[in-house]
C-alpha atoms as a PDB file:
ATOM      1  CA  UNK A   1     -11.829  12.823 -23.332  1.00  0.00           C
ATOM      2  CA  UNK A   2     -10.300  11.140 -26.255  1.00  0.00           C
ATOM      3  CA  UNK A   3      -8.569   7.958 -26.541  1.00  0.00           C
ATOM      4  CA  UNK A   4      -5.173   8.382 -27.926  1.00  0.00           C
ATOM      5  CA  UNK A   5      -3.417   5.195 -27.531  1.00  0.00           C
ATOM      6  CA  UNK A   6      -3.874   1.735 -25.666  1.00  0.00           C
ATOM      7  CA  UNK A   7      -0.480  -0.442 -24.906  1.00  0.00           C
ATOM      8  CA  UNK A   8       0.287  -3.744 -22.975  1.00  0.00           C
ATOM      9  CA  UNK A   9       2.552  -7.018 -22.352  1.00  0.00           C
ATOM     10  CA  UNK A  10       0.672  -9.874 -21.261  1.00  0.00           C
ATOM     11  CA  UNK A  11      -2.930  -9.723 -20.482  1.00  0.00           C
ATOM     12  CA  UNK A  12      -5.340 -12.465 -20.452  1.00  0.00           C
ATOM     13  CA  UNK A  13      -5.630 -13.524 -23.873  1.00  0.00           C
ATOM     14  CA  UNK A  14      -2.704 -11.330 -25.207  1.00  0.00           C
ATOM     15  CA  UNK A  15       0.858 -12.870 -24.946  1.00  0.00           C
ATOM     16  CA  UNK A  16       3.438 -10.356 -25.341  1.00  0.00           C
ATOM     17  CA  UNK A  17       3.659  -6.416 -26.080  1.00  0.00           C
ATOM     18  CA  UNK A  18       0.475  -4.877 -27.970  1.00  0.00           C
ATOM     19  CA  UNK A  19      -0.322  -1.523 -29.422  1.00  0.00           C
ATOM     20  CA  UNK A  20      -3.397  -0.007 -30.910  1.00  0.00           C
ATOM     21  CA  UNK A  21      -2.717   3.707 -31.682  1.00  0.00           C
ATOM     22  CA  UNK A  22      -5.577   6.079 -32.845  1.00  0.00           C
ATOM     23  CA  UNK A  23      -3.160   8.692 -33.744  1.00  0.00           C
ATOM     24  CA  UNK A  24      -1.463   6.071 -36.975  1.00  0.00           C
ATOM     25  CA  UNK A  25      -3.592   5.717 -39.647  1.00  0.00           C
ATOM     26  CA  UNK A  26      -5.696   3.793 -40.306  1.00  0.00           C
ATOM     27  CA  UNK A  27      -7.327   4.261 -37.199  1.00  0.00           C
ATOM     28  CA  UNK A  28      -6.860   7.947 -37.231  1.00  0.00           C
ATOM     29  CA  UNK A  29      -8.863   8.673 -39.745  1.00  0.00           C
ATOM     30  CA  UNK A  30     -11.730   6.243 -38.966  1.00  0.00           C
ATOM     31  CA  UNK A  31     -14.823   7.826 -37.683  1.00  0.00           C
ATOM     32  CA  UNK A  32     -16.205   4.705 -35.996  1.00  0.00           C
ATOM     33  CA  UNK A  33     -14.972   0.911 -35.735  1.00  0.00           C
ATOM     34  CA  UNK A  34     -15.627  -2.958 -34.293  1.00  0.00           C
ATOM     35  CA  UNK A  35     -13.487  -4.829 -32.897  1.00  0.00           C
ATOM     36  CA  UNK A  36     -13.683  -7.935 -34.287  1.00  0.00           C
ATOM     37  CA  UNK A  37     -12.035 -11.512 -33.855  1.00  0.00           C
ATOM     38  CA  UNK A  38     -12.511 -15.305 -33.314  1.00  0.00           C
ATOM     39  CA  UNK A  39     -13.431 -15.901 -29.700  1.00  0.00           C
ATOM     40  CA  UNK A  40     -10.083 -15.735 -27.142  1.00  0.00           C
ATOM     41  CA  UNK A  41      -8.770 -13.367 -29.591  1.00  0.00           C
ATOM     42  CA  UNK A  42      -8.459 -10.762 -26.798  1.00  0.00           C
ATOM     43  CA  UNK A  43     -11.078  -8.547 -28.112  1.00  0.00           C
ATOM     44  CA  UNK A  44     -12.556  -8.020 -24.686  1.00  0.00           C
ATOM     45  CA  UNK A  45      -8.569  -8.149 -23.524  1.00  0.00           C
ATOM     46  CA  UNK A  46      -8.324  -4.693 -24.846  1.00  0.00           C
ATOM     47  CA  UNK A  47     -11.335  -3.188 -23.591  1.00  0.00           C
ATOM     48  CA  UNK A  48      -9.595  -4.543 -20.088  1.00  0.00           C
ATOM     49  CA  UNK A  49      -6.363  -3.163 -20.625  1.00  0.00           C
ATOM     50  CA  UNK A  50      -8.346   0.202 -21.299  1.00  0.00           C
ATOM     51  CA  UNK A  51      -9.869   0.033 -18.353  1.00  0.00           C
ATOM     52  CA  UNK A  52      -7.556  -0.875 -16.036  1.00  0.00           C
ATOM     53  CA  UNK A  53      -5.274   1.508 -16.894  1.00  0.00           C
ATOM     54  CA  UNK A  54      -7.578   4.502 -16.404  1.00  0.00           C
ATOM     55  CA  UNK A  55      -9.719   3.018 -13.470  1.00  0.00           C
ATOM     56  CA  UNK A  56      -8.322  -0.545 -11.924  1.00  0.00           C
ATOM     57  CA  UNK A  57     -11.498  -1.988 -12.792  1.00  0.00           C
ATOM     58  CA  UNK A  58     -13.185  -3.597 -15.673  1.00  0.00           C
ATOM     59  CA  UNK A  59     -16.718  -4.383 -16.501  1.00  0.00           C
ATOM     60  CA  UNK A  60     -15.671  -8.158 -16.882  1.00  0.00           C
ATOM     61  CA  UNK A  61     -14.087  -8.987 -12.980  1.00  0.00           C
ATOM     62  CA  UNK A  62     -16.923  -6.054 -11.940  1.00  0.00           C
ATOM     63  CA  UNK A  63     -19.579  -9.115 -12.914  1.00  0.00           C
ATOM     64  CA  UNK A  64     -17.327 -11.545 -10.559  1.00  0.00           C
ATOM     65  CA  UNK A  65     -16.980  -9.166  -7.869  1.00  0.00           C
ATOM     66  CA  UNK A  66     -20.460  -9.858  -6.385  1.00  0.00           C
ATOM     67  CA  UNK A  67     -19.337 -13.665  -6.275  1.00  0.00           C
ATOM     68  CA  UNK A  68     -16.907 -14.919  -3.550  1.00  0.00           C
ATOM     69  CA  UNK A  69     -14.722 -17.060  -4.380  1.00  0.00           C
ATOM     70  CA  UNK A  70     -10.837 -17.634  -4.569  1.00  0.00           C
ATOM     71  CA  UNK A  71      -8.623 -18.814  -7.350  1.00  0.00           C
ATOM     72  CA  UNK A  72      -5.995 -20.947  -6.385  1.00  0.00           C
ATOM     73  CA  UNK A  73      -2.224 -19.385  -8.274  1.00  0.00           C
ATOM     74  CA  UNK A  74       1.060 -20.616  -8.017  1.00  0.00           C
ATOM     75  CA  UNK A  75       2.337 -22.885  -5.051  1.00  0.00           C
ATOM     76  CA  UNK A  76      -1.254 -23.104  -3.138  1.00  0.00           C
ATOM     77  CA  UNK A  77      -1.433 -19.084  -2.840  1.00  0.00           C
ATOM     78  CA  UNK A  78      -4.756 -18.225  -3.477  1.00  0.00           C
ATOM     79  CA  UNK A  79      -6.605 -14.832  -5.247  1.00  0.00           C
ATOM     80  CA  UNK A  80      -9.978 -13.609  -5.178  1.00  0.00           C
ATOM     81  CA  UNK A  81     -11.916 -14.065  -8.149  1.00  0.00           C
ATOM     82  CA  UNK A  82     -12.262 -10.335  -8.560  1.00  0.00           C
ATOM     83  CA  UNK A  83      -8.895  -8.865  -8.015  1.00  0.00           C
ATOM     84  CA  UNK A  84      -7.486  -7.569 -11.303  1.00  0.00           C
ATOM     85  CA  UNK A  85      -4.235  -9.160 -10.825  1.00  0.00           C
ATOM     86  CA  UNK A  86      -6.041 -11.993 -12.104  1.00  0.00           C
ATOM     87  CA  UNK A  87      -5.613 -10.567 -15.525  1.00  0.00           C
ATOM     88  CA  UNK A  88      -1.419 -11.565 -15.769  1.00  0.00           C
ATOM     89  CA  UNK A  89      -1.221 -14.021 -18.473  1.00  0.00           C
ATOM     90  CA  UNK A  90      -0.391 -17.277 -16.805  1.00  0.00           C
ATOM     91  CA  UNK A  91       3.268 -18.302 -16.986  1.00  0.00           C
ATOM     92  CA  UNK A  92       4.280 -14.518 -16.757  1.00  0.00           C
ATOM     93  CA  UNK A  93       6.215 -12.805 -14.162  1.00  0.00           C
ATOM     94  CA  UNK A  94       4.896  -9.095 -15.259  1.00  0.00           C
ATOM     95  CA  UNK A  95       2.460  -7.294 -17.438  1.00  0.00           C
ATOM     96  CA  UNK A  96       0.701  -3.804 -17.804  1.00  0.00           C
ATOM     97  CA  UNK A  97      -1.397  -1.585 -19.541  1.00  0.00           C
ATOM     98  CA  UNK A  98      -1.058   1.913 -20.450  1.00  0.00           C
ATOM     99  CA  UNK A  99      -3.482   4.448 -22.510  1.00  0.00           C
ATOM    100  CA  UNK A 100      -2.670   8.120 -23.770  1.00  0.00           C
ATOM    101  CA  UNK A 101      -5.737  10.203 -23.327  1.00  0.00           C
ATOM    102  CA  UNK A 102      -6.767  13.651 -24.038  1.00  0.00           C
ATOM    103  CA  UNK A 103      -8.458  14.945 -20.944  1.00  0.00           C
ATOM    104  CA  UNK A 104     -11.161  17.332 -20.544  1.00  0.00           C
ATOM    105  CA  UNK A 105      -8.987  19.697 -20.196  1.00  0.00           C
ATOM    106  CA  UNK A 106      -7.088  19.398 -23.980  1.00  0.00           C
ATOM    107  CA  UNK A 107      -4.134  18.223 -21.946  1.00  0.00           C
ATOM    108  CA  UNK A 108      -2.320  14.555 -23.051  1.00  0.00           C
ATOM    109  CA  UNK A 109      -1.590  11.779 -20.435  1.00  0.00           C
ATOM    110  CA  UNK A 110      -0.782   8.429 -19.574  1.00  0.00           C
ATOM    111  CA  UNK A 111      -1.735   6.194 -17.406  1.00  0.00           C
ATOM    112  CA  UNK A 112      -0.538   2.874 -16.460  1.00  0.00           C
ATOM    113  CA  UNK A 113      -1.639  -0.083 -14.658  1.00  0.00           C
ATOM    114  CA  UNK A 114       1.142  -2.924 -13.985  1.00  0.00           C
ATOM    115  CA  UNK A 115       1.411  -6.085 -12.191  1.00  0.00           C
ATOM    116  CA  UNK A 116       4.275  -8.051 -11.285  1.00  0.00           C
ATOM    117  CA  UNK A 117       4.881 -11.731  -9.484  1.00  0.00           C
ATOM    118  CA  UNK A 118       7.512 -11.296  -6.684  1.00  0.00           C
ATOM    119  CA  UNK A 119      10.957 -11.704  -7.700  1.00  0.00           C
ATOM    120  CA  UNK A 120      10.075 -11.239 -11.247  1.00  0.00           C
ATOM    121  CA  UNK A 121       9.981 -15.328 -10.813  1.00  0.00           C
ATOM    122  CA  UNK A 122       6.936 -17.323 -12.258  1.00  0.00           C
ATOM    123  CA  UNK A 123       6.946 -19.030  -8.781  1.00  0.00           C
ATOM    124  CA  UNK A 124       6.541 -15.608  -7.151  1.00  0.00           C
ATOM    125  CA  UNK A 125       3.812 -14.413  -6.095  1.00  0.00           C
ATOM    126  CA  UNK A 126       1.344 -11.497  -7.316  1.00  0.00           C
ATOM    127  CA  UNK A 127       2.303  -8.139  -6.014  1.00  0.00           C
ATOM    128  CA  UNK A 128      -0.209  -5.584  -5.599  1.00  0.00           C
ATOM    129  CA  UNK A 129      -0.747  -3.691  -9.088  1.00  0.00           C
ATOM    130  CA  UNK A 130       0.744  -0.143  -9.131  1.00  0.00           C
ATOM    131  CA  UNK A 131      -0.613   2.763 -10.997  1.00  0.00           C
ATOM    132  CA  UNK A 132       0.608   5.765 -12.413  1.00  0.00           C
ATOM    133  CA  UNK A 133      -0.491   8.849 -13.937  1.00  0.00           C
ATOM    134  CA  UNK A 134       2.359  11.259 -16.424  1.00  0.00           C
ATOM    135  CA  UNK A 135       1.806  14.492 -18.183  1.00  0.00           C
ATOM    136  CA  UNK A 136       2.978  14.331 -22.021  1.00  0.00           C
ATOM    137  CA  UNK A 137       4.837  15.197 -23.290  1.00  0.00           C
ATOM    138  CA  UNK A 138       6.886  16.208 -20.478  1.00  0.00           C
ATOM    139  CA  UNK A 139       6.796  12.674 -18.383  1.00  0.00           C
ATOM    140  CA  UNK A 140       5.578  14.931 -15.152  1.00  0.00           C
ATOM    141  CA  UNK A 141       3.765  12.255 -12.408  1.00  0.00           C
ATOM    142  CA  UNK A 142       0.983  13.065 -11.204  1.00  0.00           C
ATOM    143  CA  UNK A 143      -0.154  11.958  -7.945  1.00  0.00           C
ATOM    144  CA  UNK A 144       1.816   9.287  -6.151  1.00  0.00           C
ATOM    145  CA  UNK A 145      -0.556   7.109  -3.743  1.00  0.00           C
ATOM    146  CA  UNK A 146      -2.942   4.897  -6.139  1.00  0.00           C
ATOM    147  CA  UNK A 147      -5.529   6.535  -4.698  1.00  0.00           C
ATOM    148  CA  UNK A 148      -4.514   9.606  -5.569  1.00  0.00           C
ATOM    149  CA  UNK A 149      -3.707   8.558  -9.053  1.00  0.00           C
ATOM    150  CA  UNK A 150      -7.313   7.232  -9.860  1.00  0.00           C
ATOM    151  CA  UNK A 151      -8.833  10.448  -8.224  1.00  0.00           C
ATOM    152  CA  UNK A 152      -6.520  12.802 -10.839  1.00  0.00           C
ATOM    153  CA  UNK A 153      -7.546  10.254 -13.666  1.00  0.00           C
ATOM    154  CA  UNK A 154     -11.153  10.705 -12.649  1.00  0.00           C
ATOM    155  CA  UNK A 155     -10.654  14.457 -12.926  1.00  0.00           C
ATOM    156  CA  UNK A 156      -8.825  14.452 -16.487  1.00  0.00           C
ATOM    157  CA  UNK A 157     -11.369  12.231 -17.881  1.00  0.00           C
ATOM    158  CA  UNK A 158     -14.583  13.894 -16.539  1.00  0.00           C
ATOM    159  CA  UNK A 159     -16.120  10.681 -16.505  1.00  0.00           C
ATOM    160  CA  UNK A 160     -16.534   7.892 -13.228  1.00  0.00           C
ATOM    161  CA  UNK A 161     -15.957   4.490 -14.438  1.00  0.00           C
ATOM    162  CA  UNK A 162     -19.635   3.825 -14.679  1.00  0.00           C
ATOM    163  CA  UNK A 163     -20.269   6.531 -16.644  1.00  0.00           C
ATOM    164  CA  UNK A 164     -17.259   6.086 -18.794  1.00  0.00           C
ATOM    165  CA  UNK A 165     -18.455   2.165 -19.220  1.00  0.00           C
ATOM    166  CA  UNK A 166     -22.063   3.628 -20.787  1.00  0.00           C
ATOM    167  CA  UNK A 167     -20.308   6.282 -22.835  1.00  0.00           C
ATOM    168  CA  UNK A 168     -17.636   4.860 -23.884  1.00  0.00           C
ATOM    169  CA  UNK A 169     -18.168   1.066 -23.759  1.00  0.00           C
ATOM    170  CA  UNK A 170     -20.502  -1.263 -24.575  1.00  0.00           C
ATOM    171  CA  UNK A 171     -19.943  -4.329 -22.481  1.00  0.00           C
ATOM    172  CA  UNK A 172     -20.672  -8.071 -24.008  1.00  0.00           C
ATOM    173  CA  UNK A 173     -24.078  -8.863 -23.758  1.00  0.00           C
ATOM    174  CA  UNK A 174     -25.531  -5.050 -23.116  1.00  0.00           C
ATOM    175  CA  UNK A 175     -26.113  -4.550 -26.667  1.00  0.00           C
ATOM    176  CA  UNK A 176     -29.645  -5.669 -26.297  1.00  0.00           C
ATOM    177  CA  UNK A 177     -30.133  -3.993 -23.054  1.00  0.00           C
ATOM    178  CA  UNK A 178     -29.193  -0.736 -24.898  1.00  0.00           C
ATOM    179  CA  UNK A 179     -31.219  -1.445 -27.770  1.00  0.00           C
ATOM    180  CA  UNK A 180     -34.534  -1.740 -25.721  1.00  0.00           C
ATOM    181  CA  UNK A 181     -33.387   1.594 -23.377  1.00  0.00           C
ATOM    182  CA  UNK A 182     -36.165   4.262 -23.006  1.00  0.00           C
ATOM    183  CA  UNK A 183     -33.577   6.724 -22.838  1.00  0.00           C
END
């Protein structure tokens, strides 16, 4: 599996449309990087927007998830803590995040995670995310039940999401963990 692009609008930290693609220079050519920036740069924003694209999880709301607790959103409507709806930008009505991967199988794909507040109002409330999975070049879908999506996503990548988070990921705070590993 191999990481070909990462796109979104309005995640967390990250107002408006990003791109970080691996195939432009001068990431293509870099063997190994950091991402780097002040704190509530977006940095771990990113690493979100990766995941939630390929998995509709991340290792940040995963923390939360053992926690109850609801967050109260617009007009007294309230979310759990750990949905991942919770990553809209406040003051948006939509945002997603998208990632072109090479699969396991030397085939290219995208997948995207997007969430929306009803009515595409600010006032409206948070729809359930929607995922989708497309051949490239070609556009083909693949899968049309999020469930089904994930599973195929699973498949292409060769990797569950905790294995992809300790192969590919190294989560805030695990550094040290990983340092001091037997293994």
């Amino acid at each position: 599996m191999k990481i070909l692009a990462i796109r979104g609008r309005n995640l967390a930290s990250l107002a408006g449309d990003f791109v970080v693609d691996f195939q432009q220079e001068p990431l293509y050519s870099s063997g190994l990087f950091a991402i780097t920036g002040a704190t509530g740069a977006g940095k771990s924003t990113l690493l979100d927007a990766l995941c939630l694209a390929l998995y509709n999880r991340t290792p940040r709301l995963d923390k939360v998830s053992t926690q109850s607790g609801v967050l109260a959103d617009i007009e007294g409507q309230q979310i759990g803590i750990h949905e991942t709806k919770n990553i809209l930008r406040r003051g948006c009505t939509e945002g997603y995040a998208e990632v072109d991967f090479l699969g396991s199988d030397h085939q290219q794909y995208r997948a995207k995670w997007s969430v929306r507040r009803a009515h595409n109002k600010q006032t409206g409330a948070l729809q359930n995310e929607t995922m989708s999975l497309q051949h490239l070049p070609d556009l083909q879908s693949i899968g049309h039940k999020k469930t089904e999506v994930l599973a195929e996503i699973e498949k292409k990548i060769g990797l569950s999401f905790a294995e992809f988070n300790r192969a590919v990921l190294l989560a805030q705070n695990e550094f040290f963990a990983f340092l001091k590993a037997n293994d």
